[in-house]
Protein backbone atom coordinates (compact mmCIF):
# COMPACT_ATOMS: atom_id res chain seq x y z
CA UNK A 1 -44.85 31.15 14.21
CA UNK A 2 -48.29 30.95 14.75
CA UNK A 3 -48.39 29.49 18.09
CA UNK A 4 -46.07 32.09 19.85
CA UNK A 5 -46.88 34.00 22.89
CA UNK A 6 -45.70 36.34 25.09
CA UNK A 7 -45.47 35.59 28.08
CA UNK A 8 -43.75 37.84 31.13
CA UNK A 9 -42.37 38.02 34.55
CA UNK A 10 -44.60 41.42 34.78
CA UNK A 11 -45.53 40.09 38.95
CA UNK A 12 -42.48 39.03 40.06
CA UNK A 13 -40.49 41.83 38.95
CA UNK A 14 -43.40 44.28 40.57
CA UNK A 15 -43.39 42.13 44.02
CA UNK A 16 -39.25 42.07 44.06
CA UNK A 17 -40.01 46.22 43.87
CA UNK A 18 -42.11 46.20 46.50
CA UNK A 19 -45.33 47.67 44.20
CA UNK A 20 -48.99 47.21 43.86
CA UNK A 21 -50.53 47.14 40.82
CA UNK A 22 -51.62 50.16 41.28
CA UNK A 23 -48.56 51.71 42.18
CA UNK A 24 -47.05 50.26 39.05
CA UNK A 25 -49.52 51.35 37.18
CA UNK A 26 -49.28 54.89 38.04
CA UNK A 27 -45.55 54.96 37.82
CA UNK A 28 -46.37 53.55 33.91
CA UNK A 29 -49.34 55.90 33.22
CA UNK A 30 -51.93 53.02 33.20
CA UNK A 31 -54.76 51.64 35.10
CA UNK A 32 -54.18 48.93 37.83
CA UNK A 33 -56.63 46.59 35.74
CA UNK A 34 -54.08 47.58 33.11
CA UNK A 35 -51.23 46.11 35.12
CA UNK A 36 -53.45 42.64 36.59
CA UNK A 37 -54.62 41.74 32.70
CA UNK A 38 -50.94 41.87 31.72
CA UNK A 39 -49.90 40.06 34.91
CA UNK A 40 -52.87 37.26 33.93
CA UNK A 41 -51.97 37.17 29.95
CA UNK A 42 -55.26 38.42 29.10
CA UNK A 43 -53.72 41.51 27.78
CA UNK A 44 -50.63 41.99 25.17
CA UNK A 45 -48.72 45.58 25.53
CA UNK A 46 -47.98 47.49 23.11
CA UNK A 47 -44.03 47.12 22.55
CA UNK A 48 -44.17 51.35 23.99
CA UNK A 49 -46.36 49.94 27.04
CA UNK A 50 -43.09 47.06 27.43
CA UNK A 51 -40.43 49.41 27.68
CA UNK A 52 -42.02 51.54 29.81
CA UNK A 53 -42.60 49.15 32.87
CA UNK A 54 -39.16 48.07 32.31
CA UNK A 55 -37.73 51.02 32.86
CA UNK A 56 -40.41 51.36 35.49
CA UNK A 57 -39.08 48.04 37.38
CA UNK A 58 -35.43 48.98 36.25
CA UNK A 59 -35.42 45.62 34.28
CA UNK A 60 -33.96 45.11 30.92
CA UNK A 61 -37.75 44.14 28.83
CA UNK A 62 -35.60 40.81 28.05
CA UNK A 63 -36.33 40.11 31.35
CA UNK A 64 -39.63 40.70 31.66
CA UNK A 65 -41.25 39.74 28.63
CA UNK A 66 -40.26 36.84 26.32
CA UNK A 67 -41.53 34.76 23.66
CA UNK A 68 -42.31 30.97 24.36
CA UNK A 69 -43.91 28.31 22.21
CA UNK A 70 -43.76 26.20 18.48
CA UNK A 71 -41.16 28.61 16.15
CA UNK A 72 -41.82 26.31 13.13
């Protein structure tokens, strides 16, 4: 399981809303550098931080965050 990562839809779920980073980030009580390093991969929520801009994006966190790569 070691080469799992998450990966998410973080962008296109903010664009469909109509948000900035910025705007997202407020809604979620984060910065807007916050919201781009998330957006980028360089930065792994917390699984609080997930559910949060879910229900910020009204978006079940299946749908914006997954895990892809090896399982064995």
């Amino acid at each position: 399981m070691r080469n799992l990562k998450l990966v998410n839809r973080l962008k296109v779920g903010r664009a469909e809303r109509g948000l900035t980073q910025a705007e997202l980030g407020r809604l979620a009580g984060v910065t807007r550098q916050t919201i781009s390093s998330i957006e980028n991969g360089e930065f792994v929520p917390s699984a609080l931080l997930a559910f949060i801009l879910a229900k910020c994006l009204e978006m079940p966190v299946e749908q914006l965050f997954r895990l892809e790569g090896d399982e064995s």
